[in-house]
N, C-alpha and C. Protein backbone atom coordinates (compact mmCIF):
# COMPACT_ATOMS: atom_id res chain seq x y z
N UNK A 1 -19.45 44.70 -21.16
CA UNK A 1 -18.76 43.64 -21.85
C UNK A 1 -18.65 42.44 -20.92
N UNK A 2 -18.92 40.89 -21.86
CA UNK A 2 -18.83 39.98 -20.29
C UNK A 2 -17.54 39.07 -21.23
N UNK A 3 -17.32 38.19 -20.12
CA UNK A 3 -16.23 37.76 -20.61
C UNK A 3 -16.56 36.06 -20.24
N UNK A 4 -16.08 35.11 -20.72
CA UNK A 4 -16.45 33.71 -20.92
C UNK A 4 -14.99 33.07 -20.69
N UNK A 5 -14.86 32.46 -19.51
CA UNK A 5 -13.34 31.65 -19.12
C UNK A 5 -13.99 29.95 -19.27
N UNK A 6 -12.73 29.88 -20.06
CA UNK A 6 -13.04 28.45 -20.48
C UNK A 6 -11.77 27.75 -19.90
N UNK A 7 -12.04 26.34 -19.38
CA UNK A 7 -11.31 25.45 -18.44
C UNK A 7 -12.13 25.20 -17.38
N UNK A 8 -11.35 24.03 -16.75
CA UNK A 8 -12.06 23.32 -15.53
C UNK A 8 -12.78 24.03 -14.48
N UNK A 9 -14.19 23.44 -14.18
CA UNK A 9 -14.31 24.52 -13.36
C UNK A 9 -14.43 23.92 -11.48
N UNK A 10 -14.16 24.73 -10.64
CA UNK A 10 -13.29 24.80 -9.65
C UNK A 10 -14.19 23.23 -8.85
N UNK A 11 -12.96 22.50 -7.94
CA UNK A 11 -13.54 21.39 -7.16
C UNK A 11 -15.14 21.92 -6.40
N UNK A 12 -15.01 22.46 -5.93
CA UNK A 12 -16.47 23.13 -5.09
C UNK A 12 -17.68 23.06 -5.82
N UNK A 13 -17.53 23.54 -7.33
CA UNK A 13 -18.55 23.34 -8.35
C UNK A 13 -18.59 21.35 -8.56
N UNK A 14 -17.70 21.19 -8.81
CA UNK A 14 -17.94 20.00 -9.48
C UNK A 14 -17.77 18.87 -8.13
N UNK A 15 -18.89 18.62 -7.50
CA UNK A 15 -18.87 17.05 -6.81
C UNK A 15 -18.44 15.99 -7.49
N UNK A 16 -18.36 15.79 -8.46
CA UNK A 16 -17.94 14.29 -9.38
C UNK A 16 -16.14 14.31 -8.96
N UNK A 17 -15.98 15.78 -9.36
CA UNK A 17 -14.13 15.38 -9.95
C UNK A 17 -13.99 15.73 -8.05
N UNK A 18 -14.52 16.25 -7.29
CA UNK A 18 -13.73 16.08 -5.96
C UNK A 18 -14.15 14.71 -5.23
N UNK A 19 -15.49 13.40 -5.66
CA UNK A 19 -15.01 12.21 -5.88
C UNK A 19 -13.79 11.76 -6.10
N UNK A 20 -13.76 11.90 -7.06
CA UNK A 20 -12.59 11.53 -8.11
C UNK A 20 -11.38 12.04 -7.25
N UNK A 21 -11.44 12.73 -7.09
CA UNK A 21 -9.94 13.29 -6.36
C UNK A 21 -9.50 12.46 -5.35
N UNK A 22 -10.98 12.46 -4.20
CA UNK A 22 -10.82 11.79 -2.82
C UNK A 22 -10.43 10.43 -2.79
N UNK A 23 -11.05 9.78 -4.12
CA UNK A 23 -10.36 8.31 -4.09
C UNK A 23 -9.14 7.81 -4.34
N UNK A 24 -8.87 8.71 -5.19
CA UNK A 24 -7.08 9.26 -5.70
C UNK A 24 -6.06 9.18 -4.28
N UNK A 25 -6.89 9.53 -3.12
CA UNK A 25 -5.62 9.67 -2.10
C UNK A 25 -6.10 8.68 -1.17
N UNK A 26 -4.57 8.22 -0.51
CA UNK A 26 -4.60 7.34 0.14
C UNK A 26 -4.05 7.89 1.80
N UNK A 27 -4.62 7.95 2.97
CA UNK A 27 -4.64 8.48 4.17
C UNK A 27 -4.02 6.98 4.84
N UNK A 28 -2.70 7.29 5.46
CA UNK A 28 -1.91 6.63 5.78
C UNK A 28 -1.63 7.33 7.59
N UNK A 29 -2.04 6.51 8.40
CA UNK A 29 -1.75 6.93 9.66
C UNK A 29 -0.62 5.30 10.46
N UNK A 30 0.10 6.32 11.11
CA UNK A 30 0.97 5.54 12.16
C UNK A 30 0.55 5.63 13.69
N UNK A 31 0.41 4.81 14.42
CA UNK A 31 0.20 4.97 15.86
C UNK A 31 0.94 4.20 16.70
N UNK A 32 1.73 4.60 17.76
CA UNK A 32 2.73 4.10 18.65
C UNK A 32 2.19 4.34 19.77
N UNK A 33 1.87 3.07 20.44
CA UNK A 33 1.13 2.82 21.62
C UNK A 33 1.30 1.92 22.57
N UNK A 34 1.17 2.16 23.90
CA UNK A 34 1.17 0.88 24.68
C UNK A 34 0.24 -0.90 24.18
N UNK A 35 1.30 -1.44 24.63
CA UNK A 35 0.82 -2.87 23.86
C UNK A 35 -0.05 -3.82 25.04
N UNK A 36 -1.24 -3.10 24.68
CA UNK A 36 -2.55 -3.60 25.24
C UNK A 36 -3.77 -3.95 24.36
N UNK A 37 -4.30 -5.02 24.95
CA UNK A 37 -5.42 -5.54 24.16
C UNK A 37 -6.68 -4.17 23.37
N UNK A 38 -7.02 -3.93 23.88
CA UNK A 38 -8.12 -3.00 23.91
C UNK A 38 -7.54 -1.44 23.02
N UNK A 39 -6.62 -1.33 22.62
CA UNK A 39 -5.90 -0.26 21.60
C UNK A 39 -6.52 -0.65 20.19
N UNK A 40 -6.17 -1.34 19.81
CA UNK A 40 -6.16 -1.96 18.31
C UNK A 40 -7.93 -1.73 17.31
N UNK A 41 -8.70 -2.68 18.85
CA UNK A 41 -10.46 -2.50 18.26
C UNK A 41 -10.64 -1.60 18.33
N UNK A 42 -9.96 -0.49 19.25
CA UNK A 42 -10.11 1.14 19.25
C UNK A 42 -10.01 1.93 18.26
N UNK A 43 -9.03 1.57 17.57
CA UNK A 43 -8.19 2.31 16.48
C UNK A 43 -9.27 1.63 14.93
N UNK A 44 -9.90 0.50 15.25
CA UNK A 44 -10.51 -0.08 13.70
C UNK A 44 -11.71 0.37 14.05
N UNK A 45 -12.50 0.56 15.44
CA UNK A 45 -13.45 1.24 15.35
C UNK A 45 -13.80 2.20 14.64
N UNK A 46 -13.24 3.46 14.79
CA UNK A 46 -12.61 4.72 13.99
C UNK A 46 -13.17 4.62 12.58
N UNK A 47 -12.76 3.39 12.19
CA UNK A 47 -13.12 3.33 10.92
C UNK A 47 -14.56 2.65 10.40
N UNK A 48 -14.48 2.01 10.96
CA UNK A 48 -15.71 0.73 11.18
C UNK A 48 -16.75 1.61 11.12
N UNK A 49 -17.35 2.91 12.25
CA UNK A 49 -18.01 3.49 12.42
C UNK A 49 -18.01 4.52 11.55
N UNK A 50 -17.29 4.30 10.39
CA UNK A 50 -17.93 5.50 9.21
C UNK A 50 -18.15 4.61 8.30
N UNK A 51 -18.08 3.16 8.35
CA UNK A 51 -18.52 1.93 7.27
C UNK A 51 -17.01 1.83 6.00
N UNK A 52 -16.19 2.20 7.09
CA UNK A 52 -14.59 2.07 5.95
C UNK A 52 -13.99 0.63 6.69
N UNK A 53 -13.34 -0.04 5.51
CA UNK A 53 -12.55 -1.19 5.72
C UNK A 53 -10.91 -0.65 4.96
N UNK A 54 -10.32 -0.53 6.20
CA UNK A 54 -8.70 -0.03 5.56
C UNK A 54 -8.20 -0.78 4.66
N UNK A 55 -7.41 -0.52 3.88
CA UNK A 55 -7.23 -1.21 2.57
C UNK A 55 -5.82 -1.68 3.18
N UNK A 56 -5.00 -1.45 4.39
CA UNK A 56 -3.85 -1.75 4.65
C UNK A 56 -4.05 -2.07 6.19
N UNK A 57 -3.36 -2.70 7.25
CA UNK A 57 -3.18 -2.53 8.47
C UNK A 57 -2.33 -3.79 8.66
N UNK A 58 -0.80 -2.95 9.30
CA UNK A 58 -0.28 -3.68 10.02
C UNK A 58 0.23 -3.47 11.69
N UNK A 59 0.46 -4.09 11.96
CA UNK A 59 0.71 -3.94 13.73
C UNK A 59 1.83 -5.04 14.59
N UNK A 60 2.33 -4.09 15.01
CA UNK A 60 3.56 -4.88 15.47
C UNK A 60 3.77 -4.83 16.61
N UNK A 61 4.26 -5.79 17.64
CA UNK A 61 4.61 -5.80 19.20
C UNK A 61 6.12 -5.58 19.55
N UNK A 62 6.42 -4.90 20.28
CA UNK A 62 7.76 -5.47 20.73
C UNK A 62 8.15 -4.80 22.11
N UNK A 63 8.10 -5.62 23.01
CA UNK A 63 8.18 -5.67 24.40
C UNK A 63 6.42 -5.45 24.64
N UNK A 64 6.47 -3.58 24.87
CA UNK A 64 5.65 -3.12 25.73
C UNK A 64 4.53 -2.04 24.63
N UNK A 65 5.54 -2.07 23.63
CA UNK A 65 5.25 -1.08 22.87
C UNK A 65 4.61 -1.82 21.58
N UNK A 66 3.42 -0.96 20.82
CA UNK A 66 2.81 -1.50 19.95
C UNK A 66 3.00 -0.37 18.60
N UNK A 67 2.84 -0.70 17.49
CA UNK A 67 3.19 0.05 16.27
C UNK A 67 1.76 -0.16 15.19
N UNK A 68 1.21 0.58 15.12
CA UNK A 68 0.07 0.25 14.14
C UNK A 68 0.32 1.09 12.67
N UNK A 69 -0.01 0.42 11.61
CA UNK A 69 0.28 1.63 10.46
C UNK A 69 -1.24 0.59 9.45
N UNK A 70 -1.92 1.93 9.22
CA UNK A 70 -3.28 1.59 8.65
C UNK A 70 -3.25 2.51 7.41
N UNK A 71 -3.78 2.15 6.37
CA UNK A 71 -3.83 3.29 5.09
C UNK A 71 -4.99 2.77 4.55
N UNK A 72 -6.02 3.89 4.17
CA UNK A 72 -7.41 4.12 4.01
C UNK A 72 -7.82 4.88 2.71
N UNK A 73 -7.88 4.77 2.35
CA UNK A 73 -9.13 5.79 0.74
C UNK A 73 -10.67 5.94 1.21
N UNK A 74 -10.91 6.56 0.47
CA UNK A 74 -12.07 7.32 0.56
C UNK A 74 -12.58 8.09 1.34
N UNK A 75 -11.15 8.65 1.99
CA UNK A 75 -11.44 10.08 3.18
C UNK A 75 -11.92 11.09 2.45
N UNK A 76 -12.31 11.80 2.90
CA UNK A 76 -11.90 13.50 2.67
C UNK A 76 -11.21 13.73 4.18
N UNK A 77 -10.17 15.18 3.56
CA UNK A 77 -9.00 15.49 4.65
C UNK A 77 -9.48 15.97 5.90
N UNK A 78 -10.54 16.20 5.62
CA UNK A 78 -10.97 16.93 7.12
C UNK A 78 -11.49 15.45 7.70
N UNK A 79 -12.32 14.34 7.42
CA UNK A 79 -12.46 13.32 8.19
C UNK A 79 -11.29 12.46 8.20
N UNK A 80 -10.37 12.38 7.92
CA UNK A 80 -8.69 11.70 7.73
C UNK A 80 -8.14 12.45 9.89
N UNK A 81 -8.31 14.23 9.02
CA UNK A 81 -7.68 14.61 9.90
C UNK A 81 -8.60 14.55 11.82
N UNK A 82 -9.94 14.66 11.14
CA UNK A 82 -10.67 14.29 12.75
C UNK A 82 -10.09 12.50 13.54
N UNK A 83 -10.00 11.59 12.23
CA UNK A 83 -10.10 10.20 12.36
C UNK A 83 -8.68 10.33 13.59
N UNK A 84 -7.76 11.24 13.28
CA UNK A 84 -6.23 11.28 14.09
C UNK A 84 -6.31 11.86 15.16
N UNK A 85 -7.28 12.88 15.35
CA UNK A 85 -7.58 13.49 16.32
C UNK A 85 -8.26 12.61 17.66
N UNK A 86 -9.37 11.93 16.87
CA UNK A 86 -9.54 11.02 17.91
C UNK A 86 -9.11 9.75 18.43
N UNK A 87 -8.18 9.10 17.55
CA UNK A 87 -6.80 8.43 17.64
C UNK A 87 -6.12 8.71 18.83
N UNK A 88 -5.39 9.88 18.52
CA UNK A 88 -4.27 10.72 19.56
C UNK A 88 -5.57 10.59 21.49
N UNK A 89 -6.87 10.60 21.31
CA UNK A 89 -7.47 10.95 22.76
C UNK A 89 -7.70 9.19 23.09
N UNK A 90 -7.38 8.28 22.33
CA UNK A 90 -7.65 6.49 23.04
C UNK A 90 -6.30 6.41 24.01
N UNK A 91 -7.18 5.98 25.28
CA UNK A 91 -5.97 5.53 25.93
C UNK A 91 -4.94 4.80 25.90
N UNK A 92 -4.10 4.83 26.02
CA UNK A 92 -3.07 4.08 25.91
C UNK A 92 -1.87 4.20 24.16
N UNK A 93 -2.29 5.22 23.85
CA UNK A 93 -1.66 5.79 22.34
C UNK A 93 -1.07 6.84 22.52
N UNK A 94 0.41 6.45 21.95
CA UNK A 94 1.72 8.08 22.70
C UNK A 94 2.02 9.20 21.50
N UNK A 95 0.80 8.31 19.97
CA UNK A 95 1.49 9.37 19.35
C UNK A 95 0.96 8.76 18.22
N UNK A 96 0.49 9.71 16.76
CA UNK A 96 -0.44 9.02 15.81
C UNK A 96 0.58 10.47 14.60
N UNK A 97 0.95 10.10 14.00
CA UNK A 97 1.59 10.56 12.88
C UNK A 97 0.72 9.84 11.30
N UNK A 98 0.66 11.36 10.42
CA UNK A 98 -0.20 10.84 9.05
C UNK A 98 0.59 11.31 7.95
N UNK A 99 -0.07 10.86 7.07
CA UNK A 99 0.48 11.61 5.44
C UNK A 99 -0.63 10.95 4.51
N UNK A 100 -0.18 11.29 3.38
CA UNK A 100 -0.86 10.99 2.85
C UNK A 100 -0.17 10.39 0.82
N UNK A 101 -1.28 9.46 0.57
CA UNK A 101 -0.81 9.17 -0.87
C UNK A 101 -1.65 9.13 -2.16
N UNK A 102 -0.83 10.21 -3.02
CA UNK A 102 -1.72 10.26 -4.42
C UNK A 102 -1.62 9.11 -5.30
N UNK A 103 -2.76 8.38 -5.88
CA UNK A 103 -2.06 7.46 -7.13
C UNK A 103 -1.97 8.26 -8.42
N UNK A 104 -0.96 7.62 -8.96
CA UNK A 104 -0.91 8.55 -10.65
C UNK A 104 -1.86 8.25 -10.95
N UNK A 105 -2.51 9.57 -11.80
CA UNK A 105 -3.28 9.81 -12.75
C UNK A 105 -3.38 10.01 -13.93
């Protein structure tokens, strides 16, 4: 006897809807860093070099200390989560915190 399941079938099968998904989220990273020149092109490199233009970036000084907060689409989580990884190893960066955002659907 075979049996026939009807409904969506799973992200892995379907490349279109895990498109669809990936653009849906928005990869939001924070970085708190020493406030030096050479941090910042570091941190847009990152992106630059996978041909992404962040849809957000702001950056703030105060004294010594620098504050970056960038939010991006069209990750997938595993390149979101490498992008932080190599964030956290640029010199002069004390600390890179992420999350992330769905738009309604």
């Amino acid at each position: 006897m075979s049996s026939v399941s009807l409904g969506a079938a799973p992200a892995a099968d379907c490349p279109d809807r895990a498109d669809r998904d990936a653009a849906l989220v928005t990869f939001c990273f924070s970085v708190q860093a020493v406030a030096e020149p050479g941090v910042m092109p570091r941190v847009l490199e990152l992106f630059a070099k996978r041909g992404l233009v962040p849809q957000k970036w702001h950056s703030t000084v105060s004294g010594t200390a620098l504050a970056i907060d960038v939010q991006a689409g069209g990750l997938g989580r595993d390149t979101a989560d490498y992008i932080a990884r190599c964030m956290r190893q640029i010199v002069g960066v004390d600390a890179v915190l992420t999350s992330e955002r769905r738009a309604p659907s």
